[in-house]
C-alpha atoms as a PDB file:
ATOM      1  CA  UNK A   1     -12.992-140.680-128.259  1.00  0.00           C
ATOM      2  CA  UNK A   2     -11.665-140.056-131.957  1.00  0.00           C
ATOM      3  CA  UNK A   3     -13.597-137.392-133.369  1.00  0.00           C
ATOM      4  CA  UNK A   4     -11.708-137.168-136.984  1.00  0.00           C
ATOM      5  CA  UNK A   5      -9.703-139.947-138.352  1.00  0.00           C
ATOM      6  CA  UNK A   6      -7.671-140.480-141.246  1.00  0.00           C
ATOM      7  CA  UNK A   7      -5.897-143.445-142.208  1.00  0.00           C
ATOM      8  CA  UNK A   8      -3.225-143.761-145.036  1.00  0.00           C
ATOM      9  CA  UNK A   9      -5.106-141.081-147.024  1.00  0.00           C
ATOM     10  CA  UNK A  10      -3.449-140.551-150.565  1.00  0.00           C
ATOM     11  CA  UNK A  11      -4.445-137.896-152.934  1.00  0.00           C
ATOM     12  CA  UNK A  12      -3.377-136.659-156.381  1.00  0.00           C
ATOM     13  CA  UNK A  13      -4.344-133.875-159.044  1.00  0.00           C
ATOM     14  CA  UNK A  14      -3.778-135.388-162.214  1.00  0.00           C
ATOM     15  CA  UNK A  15       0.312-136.502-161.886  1.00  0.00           C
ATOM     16  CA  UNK A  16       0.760-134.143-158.773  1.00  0.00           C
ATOM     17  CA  UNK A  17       0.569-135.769-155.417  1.00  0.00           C
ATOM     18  CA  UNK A  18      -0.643-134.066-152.835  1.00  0.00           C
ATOM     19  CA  UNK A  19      -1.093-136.300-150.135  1.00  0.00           C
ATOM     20  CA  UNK A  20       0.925-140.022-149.689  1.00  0.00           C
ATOM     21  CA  UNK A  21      -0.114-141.816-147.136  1.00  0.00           C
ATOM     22  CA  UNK A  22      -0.740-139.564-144.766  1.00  0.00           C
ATOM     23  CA  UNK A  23      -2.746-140.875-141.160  1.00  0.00           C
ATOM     24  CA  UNK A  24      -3.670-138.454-138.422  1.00  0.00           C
ATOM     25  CA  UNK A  25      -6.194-138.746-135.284  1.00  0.00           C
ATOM     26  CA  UNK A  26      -7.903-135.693-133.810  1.00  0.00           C
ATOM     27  CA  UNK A  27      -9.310-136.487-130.646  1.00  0.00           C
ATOM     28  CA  UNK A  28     -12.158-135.169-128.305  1.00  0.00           C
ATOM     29  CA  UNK A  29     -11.512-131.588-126.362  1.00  0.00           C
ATOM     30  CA  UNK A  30      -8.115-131.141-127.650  1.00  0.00           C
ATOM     31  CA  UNK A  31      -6.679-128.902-129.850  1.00  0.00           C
ATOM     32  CA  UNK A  32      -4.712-130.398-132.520  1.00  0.00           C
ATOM     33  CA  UNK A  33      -2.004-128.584-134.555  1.00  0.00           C
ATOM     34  CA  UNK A  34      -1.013-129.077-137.915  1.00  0.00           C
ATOM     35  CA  UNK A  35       1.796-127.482-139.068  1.00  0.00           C
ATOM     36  CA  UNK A  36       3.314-127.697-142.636  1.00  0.00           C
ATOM     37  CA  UNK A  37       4.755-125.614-145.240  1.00  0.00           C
ATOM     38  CA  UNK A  38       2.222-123.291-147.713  1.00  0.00           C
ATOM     39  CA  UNK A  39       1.017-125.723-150.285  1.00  0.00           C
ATOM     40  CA  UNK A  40       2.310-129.150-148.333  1.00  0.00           C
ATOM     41  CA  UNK A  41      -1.399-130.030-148.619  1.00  0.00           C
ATOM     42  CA  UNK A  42      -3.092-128.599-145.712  1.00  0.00           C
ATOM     43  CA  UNK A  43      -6.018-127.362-146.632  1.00  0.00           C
ATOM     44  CA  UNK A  44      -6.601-130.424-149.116  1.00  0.00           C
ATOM     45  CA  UNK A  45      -6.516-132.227-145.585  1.00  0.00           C
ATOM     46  CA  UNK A  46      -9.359-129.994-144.483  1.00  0.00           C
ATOM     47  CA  UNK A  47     -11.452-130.609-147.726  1.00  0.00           C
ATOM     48  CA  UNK A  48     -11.562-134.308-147.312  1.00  0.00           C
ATOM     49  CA  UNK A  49     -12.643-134.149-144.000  1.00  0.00           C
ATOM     50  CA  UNK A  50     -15.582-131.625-144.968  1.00  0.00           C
ATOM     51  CA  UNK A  51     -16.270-133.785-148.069  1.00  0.00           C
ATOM     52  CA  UNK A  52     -15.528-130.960-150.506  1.00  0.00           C
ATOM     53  CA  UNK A  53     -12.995-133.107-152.166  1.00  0.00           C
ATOM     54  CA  UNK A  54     -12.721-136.942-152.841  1.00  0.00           C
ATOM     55  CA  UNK A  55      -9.153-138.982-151.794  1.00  0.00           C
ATOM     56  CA  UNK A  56      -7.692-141.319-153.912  1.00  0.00           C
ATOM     57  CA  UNK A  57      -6.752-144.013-151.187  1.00  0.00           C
ATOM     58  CA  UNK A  58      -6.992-144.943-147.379  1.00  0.00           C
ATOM     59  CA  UNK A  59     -10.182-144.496-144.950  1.00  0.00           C
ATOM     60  CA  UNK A  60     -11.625-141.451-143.585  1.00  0.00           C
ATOM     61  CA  UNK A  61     -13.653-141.260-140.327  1.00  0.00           C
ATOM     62  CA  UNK A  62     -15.164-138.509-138.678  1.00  0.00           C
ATOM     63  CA  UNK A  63     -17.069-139.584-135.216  1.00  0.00           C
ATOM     64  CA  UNK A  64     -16.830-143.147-135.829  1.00  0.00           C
ATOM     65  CA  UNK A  65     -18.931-142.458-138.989  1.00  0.00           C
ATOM     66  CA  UNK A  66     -17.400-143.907-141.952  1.00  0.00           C
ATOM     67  CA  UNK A  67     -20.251-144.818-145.052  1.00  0.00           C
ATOM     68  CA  UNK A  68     -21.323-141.934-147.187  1.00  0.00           C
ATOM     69  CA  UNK A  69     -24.431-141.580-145.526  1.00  0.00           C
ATOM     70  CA  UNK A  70     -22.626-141.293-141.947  1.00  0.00           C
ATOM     71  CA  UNK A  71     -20.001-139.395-142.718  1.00  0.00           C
ATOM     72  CA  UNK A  72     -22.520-136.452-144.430  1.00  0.00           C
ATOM     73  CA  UNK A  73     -24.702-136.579-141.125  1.00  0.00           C
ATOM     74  CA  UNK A  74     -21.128-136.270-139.235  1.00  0.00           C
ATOM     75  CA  UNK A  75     -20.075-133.648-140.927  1.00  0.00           C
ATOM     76  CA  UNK A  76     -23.124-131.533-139.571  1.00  0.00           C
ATOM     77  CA  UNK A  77     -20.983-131.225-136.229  1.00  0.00           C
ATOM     78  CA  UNK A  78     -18.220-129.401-138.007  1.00  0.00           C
ATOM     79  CA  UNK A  79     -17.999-125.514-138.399  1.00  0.00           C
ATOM     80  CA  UNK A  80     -15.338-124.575-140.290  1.00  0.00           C
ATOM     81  CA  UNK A  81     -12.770-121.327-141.374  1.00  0.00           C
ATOM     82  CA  UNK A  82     -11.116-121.812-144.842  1.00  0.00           C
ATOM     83  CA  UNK A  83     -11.527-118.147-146.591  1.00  0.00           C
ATOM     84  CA  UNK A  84     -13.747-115.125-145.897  1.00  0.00           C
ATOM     85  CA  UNK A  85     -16.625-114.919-147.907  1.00  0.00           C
ATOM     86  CA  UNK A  86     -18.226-112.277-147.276  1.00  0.00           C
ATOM     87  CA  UNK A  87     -19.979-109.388-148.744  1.00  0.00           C
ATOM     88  CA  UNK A  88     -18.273-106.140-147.867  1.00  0.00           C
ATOM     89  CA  UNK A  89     -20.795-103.550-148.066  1.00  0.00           C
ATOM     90  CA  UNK A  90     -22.434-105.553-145.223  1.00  0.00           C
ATOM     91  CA  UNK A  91     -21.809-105.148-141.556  1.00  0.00           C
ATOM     92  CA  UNK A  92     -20.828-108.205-139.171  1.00  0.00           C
ATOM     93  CA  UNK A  93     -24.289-108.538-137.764  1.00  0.00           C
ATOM     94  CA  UNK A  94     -26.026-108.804-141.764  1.00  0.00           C
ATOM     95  CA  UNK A  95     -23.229-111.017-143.339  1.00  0.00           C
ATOM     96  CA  UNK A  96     -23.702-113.362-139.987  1.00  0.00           C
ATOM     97  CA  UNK A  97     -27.642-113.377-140.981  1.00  0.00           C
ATOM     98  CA  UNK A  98     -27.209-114.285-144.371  1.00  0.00           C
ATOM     99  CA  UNK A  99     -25.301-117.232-143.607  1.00  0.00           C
ATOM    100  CA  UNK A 100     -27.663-118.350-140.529  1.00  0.00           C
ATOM    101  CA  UNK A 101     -30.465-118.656-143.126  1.00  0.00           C
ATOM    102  CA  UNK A 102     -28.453-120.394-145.436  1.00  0.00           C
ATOM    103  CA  UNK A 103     -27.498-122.925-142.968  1.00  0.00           C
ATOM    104  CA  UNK A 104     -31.361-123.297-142.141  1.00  0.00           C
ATOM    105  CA  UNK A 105     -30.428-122.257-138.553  1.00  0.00           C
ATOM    106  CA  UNK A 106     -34.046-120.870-136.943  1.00  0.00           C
ATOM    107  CA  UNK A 107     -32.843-119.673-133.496  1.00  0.00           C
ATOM    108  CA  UNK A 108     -32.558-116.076-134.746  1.00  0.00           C
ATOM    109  CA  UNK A 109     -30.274-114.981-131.471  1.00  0.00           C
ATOM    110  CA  UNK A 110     -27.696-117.387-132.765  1.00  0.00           C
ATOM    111  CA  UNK A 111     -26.274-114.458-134.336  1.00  0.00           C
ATOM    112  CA  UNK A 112     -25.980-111.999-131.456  1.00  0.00           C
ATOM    113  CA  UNK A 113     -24.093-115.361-129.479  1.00  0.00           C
ATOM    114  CA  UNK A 114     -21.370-116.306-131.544  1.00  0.00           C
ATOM    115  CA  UNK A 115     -20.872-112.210-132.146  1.00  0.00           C
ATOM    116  CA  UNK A 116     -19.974-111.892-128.505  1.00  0.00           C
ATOM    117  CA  UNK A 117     -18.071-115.232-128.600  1.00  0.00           C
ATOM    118  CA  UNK A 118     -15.546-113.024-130.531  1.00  0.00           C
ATOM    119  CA  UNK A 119     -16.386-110.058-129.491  1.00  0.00           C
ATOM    120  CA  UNK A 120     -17.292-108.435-132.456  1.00  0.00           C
ATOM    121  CA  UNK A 121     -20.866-107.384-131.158  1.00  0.00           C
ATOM    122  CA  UNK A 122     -20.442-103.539-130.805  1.00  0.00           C
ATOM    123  CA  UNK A 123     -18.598-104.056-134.522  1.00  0.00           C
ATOM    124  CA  UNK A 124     -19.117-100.850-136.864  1.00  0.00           C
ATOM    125  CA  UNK A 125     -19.275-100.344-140.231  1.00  0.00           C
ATOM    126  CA  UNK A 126     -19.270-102.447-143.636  1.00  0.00           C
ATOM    127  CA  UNK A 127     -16.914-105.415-143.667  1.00  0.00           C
ATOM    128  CA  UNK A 128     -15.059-104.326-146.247  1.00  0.00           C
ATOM    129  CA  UNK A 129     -13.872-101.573-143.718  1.00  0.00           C
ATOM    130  CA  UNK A 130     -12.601-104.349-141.080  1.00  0.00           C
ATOM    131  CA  UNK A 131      -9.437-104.603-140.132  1.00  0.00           C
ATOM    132  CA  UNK A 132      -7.760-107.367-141.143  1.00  0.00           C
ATOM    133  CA  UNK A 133      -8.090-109.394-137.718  1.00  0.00           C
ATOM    134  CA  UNK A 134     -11.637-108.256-137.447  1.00  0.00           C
ATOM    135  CA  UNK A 135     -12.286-110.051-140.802  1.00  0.00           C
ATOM    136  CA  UNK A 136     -10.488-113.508-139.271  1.00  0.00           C
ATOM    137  CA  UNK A 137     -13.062-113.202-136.156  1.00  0.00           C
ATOM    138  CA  UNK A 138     -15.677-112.843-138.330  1.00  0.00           C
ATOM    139  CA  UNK A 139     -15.067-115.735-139.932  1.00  0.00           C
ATOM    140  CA  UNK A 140     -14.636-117.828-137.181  1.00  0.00           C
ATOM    141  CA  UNK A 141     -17.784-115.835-136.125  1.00  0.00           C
ATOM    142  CA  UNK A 142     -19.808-117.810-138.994  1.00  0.00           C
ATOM    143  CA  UNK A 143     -17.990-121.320-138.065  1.00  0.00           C
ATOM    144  CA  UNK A 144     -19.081-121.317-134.849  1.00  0.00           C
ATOM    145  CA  UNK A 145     -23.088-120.891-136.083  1.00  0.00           C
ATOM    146  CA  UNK A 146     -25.161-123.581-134.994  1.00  0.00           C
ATOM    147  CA  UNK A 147     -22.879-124.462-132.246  1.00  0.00           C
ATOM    148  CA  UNK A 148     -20.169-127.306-133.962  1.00  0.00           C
ATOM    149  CA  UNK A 149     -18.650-129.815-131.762  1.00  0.00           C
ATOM    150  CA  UNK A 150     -15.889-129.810-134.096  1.00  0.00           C
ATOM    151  CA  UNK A 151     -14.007-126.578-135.588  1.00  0.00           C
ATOM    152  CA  UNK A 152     -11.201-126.365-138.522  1.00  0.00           C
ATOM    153  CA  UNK A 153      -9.330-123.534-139.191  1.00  0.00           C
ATOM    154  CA  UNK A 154      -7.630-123.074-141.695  1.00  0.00           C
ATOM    155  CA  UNK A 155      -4.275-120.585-141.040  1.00  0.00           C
ATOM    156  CA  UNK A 156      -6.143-118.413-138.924  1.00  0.00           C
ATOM    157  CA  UNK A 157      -3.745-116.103-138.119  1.00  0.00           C
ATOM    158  CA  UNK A 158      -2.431-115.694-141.285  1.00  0.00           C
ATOM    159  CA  UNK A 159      -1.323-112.434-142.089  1.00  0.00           C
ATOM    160  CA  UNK A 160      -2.174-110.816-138.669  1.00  0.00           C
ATOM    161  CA  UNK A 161      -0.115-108.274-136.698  1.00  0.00           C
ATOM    162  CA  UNK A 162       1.417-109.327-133.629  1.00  0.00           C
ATOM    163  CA  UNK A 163      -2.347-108.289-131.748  1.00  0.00           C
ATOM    164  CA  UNK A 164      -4.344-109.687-133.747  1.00  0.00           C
ATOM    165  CA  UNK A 165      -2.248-113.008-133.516  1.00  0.00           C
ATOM    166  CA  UNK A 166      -3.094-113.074-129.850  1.00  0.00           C
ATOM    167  CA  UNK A 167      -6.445-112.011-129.935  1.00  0.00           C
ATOM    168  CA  UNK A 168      -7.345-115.131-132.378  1.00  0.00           C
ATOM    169  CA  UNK A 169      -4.729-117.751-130.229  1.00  0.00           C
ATOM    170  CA  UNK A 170      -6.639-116.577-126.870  1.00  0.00           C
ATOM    171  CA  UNK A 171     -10.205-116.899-128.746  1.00  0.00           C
ATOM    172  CA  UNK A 172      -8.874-120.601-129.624  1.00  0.00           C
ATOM    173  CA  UNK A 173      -8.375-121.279-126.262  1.00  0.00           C
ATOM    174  CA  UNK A 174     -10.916-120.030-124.504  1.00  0.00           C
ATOM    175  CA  UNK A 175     -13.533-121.811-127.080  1.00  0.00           C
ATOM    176  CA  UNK A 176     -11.680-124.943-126.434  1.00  0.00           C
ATOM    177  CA  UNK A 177     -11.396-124.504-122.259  1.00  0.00           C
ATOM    178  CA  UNK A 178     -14.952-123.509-121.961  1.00  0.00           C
ATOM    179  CA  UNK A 179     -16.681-125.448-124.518  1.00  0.00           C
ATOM    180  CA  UNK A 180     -14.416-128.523-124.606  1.00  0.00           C
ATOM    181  CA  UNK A 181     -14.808-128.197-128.286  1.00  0.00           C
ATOM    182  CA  UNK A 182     -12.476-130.005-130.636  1.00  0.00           C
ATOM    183  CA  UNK A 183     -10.555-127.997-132.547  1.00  0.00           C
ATOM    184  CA  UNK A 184      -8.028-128.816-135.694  1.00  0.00           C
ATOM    185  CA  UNK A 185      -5.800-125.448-136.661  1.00  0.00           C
ATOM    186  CA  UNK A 186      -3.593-125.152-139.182  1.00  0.00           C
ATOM    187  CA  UNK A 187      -0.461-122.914-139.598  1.00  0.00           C
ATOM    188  CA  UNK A 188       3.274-122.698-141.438  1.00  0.00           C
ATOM    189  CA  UNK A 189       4.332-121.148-138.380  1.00  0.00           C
ATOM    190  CA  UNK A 190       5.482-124.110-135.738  1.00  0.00           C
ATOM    191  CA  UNK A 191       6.198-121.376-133.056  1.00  0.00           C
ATOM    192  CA  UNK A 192       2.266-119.888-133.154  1.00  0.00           C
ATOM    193  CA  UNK A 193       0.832-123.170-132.967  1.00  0.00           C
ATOM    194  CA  UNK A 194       3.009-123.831-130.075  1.00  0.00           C
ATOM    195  CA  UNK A 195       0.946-121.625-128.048  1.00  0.00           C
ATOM    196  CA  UNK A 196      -2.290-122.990-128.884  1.00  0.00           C
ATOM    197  CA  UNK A 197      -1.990-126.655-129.780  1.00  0.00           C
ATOM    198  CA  UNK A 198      -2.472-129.327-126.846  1.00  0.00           C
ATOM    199  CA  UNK A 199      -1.313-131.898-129.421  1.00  0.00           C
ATOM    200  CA  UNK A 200       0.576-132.135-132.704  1.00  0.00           C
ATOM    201  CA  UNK A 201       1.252-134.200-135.594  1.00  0.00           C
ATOM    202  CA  UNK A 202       4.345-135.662-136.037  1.00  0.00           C
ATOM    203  CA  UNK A 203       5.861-137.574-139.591  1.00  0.00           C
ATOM    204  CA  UNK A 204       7.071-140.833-138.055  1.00  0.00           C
ATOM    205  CA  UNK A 205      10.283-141.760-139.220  1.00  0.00           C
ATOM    206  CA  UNK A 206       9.455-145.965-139.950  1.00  0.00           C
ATOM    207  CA  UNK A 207       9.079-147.116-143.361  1.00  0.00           C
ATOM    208  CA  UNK A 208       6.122-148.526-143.263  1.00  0.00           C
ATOM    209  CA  UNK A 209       4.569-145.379-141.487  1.00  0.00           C
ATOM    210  CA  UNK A 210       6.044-142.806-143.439  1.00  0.00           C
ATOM    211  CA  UNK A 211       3.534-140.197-143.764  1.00  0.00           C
ATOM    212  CA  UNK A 212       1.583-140.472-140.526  1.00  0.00           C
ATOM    213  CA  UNK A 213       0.368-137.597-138.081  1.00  0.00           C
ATOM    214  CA  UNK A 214       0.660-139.021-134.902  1.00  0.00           C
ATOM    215  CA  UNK A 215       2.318-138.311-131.373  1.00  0.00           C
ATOM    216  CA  UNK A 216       2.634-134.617-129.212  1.00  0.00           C
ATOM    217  CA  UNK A 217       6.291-133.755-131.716  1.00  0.00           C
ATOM    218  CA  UNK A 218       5.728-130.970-134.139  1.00  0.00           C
ATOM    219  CA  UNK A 219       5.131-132.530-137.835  1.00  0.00           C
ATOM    220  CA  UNK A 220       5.757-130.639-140.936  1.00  0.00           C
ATOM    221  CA  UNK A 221       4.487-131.872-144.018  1.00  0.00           C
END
């Protein structure tokens, strides 16, 4: 089953274009890599797909959904990592509770689950004293509230040392393997993905495909 879909997708700010025609297919229980330069359009990607911005051209799906109205209910299945936003003079356990009332999540020990998941749960002090992998699980942490069928993240690893890198790329997999969720990562780095990913995208060299994410080659874009 096709869980996200996008088909010849085009977006522009103002004169700049972003995104040209760019197709990709994410489907159920895999993880599905997307690699591509800082500022190739990424996380613009991500935004459309979480309606926080609007395309120009092309078709989005997500689930088969594809009206407004679908697409919004859809989107309830995705937890997603672009940023930290967190407080920092709160601890993981108090940021994580903020969050699960904002999301109108009632099952309270939702909290104390997706701490474990990461293994953050015995976490001490504010956040603002995390280290800087400790902040990325965290994140994820809050993604994974209310139990998503679908999970983005957005350069995950970015900026991590080499232990943190493999904490996070394990965490991936092991959510995936146990789960079977769906997961879409991002990264610049084609040779981290490579150790995650169970499928990539891949700019096919046609004409009159030029643009698309398709295929198990690594794509950059």
């Amino acid at each position: 089953m096709d869980m996200i879909s996008l088909s010849h997708i085009n977006k522009s700010y103002g004169e700049h274009s972003v995104l040209r025609d760019v197709s990709l297919t994410v489907r159920q229980g895999e993880i599905y890599g997307l690699v591509g330069k800082n500022g190739a359009g990424k996380t613009t990607i991500f935004k459309i797909i979480l309606g926080l911005t609007e395309f120009d051209k092309g078709q989005l799906s997500i689930t088969k959904s594809r009206s407004k109205a679908e697409l919004s209910a859809s989107r309830r299945k995705i937890g997603f990592f672009i940023g930290k936003n967190f407080f920092d003079y709160l601890n993981a356990r108090e940021n994580l509770e903020y969050y699960r009332r904002l999301k109108g999540i009632r099952d309270k020990s939702e909290v104390d689950r997706v701490l474990r998941l990461v293994e953050l749960e015995d976490a001490a002090g504010s956040f603002g004293s995390f280290s800087m992998g400790m902040k990325q699980r965290l994140g994820i942490a809050n993604a994974l509230l209310g139990n998503p069928e679908i999970l983005i993240l957005d350069e995950p690893v970015n900026g991590l040392d080499p232990q943190g890198i493999a904490d996070i790329r394990n965490l991936i997999i092991r959510l995936n393997k146990e789960s079977g969720m769906t997961i879409l990562v991002s990264s610049h780095i084609l040779g981290e993905l490579e150790h995650t990913a169970t499928r990539f995208g891949q700019r096919a060299l046609e004409s009159s495909t030029r643009g698309a994410f398709c295929g198990k080659s690594p794509m950059r874009i």
